[in-house]
PDB file of N, CA and C in Angstrom:
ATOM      1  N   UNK A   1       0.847  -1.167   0.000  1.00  0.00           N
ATOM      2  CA  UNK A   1       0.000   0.000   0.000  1.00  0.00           C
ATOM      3  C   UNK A   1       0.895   1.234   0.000  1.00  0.00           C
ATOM      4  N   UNK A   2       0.305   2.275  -0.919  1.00  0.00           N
ATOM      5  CA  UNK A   2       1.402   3.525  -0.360  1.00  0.00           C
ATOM      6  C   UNK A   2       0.955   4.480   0.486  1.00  0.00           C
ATOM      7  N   UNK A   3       1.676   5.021   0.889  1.00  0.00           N
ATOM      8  CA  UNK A   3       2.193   6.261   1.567  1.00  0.00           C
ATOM      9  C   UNK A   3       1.564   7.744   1.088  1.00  0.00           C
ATOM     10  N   UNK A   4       0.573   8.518   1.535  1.00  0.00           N
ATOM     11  CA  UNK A   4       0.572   9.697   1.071  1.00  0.00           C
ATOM     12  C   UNK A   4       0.645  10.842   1.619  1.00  0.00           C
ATOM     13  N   UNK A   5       1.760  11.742   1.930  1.00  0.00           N
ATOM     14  CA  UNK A   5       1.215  12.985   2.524  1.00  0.00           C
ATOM     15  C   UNK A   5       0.959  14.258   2.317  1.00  0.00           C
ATOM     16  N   UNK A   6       0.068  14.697   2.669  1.00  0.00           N
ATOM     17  CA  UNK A   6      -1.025  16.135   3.024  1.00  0.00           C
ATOM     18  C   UNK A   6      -0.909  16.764   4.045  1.00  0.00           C
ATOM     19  N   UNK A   7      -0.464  18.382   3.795  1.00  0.00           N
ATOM     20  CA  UNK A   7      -0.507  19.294   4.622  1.00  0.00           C
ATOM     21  C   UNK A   7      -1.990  19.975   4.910  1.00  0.00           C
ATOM     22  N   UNK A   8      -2.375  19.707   6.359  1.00  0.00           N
ATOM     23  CA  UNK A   8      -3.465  20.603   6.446  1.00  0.00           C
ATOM     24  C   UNK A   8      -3.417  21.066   7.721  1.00  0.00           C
ATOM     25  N   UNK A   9      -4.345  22.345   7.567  1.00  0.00           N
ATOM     26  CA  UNK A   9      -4.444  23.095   8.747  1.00  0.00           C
ATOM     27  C   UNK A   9      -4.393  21.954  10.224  1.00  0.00           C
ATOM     28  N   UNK A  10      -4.454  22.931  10.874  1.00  0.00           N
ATOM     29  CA  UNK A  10      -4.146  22.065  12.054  1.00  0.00           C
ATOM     30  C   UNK A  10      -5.649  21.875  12.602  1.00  0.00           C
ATOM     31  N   UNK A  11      -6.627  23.211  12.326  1.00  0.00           N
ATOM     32  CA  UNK A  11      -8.096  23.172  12.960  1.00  0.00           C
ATOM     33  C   UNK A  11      -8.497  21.604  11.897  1.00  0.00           C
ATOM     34  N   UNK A  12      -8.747  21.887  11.028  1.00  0.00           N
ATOM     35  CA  UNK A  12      -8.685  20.514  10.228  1.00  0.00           C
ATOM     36  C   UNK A  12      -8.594  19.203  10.601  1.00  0.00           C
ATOM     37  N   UNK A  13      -7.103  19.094  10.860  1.00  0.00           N
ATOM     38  CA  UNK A  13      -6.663  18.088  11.805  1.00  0.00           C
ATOM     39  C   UNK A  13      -7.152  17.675  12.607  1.00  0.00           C
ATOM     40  N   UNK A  14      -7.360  18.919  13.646  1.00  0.00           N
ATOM     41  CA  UNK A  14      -8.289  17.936  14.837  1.00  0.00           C
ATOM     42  C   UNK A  14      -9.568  17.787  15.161  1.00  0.00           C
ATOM     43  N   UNK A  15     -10.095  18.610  13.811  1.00  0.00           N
ATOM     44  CA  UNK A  15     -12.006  18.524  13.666  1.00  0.00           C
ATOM     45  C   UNK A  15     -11.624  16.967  13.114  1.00  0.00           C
ATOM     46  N   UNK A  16     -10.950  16.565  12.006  1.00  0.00           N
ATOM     47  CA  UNK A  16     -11.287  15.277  11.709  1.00  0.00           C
ATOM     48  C   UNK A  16     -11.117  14.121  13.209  1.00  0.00           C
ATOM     49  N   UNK A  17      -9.588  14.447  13.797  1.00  0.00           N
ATOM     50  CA  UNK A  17      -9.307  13.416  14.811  1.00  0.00           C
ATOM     51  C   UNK A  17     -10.606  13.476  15.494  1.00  0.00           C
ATOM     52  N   UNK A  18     -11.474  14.566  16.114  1.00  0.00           N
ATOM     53  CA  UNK A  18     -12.117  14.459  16.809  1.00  0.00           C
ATOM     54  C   UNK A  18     -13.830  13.651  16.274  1.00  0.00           C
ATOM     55  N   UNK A  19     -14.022  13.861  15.051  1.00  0.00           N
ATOM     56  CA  UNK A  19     -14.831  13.531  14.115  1.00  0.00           C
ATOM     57  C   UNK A  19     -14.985  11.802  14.217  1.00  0.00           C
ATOM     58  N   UNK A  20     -13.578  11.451  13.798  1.00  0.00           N
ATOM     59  CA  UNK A  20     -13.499   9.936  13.504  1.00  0.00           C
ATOM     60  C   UNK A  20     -12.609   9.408  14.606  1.00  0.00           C
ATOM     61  N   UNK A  21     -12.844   9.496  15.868  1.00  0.00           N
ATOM     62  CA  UNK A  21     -12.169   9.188  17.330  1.00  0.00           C
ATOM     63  C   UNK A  21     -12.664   7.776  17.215  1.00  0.00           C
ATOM     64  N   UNK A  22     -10.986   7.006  17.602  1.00  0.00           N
ATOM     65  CA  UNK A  22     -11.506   5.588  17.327  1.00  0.00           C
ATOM     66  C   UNK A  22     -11.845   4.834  16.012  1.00  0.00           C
ATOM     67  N   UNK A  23     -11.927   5.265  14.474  1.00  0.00           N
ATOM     68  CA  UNK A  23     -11.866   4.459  14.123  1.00  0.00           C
ATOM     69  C   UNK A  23     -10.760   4.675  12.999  1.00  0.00           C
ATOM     70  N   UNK A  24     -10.875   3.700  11.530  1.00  0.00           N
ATOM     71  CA  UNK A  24      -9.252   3.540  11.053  1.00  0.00           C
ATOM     72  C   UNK A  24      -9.454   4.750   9.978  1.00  0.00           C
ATOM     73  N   UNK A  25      -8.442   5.496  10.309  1.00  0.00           N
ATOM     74  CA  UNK A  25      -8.554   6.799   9.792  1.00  0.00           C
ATOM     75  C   UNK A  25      -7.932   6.837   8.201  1.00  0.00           C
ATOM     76  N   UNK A  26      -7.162   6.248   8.003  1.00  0.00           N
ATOM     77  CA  UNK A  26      -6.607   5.575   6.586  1.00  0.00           C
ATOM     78  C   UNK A  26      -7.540   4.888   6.222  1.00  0.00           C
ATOM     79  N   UNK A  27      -8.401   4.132   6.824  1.00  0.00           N
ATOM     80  CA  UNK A  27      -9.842   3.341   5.883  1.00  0.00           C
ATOM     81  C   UNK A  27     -11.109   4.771   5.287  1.00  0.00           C
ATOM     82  N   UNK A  28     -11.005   5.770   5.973  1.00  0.00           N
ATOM     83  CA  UNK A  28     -11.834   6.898   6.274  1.00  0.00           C
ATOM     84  C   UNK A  28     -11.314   7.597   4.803  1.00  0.00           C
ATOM     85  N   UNK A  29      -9.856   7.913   5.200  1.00  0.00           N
ATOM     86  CA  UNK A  29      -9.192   8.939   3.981  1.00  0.00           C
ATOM     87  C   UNK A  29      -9.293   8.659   2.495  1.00  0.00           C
ATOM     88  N   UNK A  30      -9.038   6.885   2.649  1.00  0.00           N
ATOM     89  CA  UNK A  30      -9.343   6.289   1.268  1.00  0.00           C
ATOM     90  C   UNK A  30     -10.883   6.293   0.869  1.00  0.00           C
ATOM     91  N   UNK A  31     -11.830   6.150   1.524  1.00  0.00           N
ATOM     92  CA  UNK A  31     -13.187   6.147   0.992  1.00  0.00           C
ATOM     93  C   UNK A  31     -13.392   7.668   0.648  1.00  0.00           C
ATOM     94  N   UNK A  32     -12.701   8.726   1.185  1.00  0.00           N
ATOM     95  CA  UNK A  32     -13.335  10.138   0.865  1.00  0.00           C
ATOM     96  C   UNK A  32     -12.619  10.536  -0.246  1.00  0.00           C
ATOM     97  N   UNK A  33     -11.340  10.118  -0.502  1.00  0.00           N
ATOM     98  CA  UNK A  33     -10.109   9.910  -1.490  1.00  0.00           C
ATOM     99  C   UNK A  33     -11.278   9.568  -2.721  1.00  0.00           C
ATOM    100  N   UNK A  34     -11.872   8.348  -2.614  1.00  0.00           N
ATOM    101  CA  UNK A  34     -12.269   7.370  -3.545  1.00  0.00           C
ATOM    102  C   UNK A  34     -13.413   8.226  -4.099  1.00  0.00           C
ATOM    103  N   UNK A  35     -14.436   8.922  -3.079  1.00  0.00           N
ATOM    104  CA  UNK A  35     -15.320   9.677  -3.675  1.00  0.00           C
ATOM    105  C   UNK A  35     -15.189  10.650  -4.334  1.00  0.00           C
ATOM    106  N   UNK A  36     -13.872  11.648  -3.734  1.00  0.00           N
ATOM    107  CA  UNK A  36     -13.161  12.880  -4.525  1.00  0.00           C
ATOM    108  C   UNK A  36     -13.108  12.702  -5.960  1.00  0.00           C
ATOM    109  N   UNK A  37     -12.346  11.270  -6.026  1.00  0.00           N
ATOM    110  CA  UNK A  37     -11.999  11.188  -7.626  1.00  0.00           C
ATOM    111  C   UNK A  37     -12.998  10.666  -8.010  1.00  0.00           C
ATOM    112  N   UNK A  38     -14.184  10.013  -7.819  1.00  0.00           N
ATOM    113  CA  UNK A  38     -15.640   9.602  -8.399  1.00  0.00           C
ATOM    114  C   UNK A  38     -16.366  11.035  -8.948  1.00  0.00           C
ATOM    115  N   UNK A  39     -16.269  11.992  -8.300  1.00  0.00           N
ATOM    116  CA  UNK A  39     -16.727  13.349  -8.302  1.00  0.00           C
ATOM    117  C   UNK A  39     -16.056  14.068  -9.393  1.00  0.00           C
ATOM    118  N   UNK A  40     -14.956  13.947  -9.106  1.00  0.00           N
ATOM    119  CA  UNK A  40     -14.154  14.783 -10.609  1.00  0.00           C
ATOM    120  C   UNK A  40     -14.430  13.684 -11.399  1.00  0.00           C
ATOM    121  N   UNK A  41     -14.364  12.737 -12.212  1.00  0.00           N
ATOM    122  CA  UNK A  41     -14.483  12.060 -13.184  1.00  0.00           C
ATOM    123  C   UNK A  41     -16.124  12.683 -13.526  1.00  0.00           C
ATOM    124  N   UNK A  42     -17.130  12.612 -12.552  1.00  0.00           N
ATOM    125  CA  UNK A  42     -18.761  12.684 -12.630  1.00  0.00           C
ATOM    126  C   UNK A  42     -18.348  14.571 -13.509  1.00  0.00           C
ATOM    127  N   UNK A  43     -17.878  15.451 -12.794  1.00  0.00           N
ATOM    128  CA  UNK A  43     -17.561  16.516 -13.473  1.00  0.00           C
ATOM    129  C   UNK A  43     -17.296  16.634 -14.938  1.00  0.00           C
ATOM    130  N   UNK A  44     -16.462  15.871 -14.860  1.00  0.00           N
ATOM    131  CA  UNK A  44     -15.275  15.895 -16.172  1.00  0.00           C
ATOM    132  C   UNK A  44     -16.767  14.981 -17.499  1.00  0.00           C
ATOM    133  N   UNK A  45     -17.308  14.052 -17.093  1.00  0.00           N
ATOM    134  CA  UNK A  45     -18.045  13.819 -17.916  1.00  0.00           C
ATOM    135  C   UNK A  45     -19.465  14.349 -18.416  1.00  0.00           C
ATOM    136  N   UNK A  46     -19.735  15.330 -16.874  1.00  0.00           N
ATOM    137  CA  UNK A  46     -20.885  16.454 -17.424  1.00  0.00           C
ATOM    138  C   UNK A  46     -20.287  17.413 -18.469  1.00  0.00           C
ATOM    139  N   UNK A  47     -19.469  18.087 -18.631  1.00  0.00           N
ATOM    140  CA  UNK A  47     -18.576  19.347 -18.795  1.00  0.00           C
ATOM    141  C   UNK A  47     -18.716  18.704 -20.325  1.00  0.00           C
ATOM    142  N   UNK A  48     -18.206  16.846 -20.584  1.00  0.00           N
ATOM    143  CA  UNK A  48     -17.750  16.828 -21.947  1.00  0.00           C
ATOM    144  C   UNK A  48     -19.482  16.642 -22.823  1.00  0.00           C
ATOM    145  N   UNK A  49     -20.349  16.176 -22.165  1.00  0.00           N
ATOM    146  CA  UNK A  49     -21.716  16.103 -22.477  1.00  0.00           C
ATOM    147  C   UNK A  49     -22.124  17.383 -22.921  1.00  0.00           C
ATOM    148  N   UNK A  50     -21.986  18.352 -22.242  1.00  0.00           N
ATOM    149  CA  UNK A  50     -22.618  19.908 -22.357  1.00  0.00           C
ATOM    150  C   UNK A  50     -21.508  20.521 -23.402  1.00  0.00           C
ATOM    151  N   UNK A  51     -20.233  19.847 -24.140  1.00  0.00           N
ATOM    152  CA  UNK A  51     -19.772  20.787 -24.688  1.00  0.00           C
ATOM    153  C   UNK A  51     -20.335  19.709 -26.264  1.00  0.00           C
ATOM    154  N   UNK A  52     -20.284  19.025 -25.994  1.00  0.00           N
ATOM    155  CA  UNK A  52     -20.530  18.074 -26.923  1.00  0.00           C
ATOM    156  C   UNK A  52     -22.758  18.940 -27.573  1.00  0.00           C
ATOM    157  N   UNK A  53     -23.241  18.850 -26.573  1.00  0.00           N
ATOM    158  CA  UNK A  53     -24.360  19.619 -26.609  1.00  0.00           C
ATOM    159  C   UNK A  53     -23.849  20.934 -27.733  1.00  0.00           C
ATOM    160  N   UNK A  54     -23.317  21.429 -26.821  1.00  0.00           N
ATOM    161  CA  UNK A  54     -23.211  22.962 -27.624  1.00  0.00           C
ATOM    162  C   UNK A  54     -22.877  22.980 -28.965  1.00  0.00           C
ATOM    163  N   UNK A  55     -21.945  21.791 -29.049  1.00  0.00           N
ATOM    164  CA  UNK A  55     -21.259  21.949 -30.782  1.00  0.00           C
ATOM    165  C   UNK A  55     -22.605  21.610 -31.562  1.00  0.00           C
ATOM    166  N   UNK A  56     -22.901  20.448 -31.092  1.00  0.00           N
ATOM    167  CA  UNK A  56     -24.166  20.137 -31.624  1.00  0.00           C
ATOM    168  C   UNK A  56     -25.362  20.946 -32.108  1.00  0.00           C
ATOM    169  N   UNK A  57     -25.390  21.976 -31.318  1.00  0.00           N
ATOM    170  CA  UNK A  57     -26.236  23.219 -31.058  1.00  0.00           C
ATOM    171  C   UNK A  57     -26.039  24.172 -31.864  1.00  0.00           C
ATOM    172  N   UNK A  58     -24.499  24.272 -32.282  1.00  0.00           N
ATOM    173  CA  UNK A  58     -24.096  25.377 -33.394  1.00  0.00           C
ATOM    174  C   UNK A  58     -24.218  24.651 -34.770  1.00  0.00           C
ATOM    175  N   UNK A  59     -24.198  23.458 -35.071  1.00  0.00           N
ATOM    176  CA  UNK A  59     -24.080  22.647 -36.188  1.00  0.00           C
ATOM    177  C   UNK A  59     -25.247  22.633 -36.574  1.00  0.00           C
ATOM    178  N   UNK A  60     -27.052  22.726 -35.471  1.00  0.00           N
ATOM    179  CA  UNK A  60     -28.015  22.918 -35.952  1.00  0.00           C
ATOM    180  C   UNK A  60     -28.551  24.297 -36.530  1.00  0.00           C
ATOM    181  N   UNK A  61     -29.762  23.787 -37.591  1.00  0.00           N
ATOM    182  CA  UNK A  61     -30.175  25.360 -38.180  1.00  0.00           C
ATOM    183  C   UNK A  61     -31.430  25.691 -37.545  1.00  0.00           C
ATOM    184  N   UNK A  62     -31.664  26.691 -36.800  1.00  0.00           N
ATOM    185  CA  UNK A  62     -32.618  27.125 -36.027  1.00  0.00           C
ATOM    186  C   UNK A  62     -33.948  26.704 -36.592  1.00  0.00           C
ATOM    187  N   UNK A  63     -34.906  26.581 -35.535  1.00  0.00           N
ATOM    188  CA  UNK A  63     -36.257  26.586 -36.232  1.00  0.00           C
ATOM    189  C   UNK A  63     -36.832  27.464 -36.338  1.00  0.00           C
ATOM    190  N   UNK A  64     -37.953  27.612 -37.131  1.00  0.00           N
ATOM    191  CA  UNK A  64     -39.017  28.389 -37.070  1.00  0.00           C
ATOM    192  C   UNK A  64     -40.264  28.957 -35.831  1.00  0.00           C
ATOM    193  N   UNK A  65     -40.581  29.891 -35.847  1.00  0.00           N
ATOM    194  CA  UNK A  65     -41.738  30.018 -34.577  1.00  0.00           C
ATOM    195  C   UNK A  65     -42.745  29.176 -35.133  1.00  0.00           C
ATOM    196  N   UNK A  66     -42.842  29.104 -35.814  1.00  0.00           N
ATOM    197  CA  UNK A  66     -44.305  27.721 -36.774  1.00  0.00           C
ATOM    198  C   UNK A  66     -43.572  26.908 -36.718  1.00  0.00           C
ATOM    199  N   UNK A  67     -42.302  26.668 -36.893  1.00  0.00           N
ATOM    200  CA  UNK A  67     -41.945  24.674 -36.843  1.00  0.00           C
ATOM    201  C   UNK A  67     -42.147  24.430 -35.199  1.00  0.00           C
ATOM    202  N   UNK A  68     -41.755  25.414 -34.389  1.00  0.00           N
ATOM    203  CA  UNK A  68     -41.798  24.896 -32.755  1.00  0.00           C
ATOM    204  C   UNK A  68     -43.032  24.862 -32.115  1.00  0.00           C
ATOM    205  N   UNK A  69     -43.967  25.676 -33.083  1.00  0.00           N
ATOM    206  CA  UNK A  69     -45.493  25.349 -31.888  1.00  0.00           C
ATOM    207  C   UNK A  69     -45.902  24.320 -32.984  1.00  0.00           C
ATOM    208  N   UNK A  70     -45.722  23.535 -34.103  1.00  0.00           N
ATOM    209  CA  UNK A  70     -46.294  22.697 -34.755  1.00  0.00           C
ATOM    210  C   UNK A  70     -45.607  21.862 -34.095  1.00  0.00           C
ATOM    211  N   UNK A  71     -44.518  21.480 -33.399  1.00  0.00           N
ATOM    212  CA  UNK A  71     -43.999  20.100 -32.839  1.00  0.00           C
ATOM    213  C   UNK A  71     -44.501  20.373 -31.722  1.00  0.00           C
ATOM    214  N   UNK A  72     -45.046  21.240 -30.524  1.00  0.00           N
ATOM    215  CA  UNK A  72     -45.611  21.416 -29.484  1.00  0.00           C
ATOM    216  C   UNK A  72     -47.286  20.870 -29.714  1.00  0.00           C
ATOM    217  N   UNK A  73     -48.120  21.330 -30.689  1.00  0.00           N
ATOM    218  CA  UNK A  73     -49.384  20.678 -30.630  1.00  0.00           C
ATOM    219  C   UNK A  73     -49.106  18.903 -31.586  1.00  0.00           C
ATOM    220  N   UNK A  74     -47.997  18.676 -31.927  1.00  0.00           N
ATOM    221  CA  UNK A  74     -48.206  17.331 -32.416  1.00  0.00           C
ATOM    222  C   UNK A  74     -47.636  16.420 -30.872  1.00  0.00           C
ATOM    223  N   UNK A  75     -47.076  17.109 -30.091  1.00  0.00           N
ATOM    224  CA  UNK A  75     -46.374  16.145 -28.859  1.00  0.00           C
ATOM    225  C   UNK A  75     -47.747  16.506 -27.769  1.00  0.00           C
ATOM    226  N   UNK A  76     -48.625  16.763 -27.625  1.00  0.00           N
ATOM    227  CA  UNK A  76     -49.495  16.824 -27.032  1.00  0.00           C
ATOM    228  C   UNK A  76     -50.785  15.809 -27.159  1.00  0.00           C
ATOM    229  N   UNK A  77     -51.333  15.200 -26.058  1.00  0.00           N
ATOM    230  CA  UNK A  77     -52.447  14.500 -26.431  1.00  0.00           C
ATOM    231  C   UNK A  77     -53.909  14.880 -27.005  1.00  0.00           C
TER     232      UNK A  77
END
């Protein structure tokens, strides 16, 4: 297993010690570790969706005010 170290405040420090008193604090760091990078990846794949959107968005040719309420009363029951 490796080794990692992080400088942090000291209030930090002992809100967590006091937080997780008693249990394995390296089992703790890795699960919040694990979510951090679950979170940026979840980021990183909204960001490429919405740019991917946009190109898409410039590549289309606008509609009409009559093409958009004619697809509004045909999507209606």
């Amino acid at each position: 297993m490796a080794t990692v170290n992080f400088s942090v405040p000291e209030s930090v420090k002992q809100a967590f010690n006091e937080a997780f008193a008693g249990e394995n604090k390296s089992a703790i760091l890795t699960r919040l570790m694990e979510q951090a990078i679950e979170e940026r990846r979840r980021q990183q794949r909204r960001a490429s969706v919405v740019a991917q959107l946009l190109e898409a968005r410039r590549e289309q040719a606008p509609l009409s005010d009559e093409a958009i309420a004619k697809a509004r009363r045909q999507g209606r029951p």
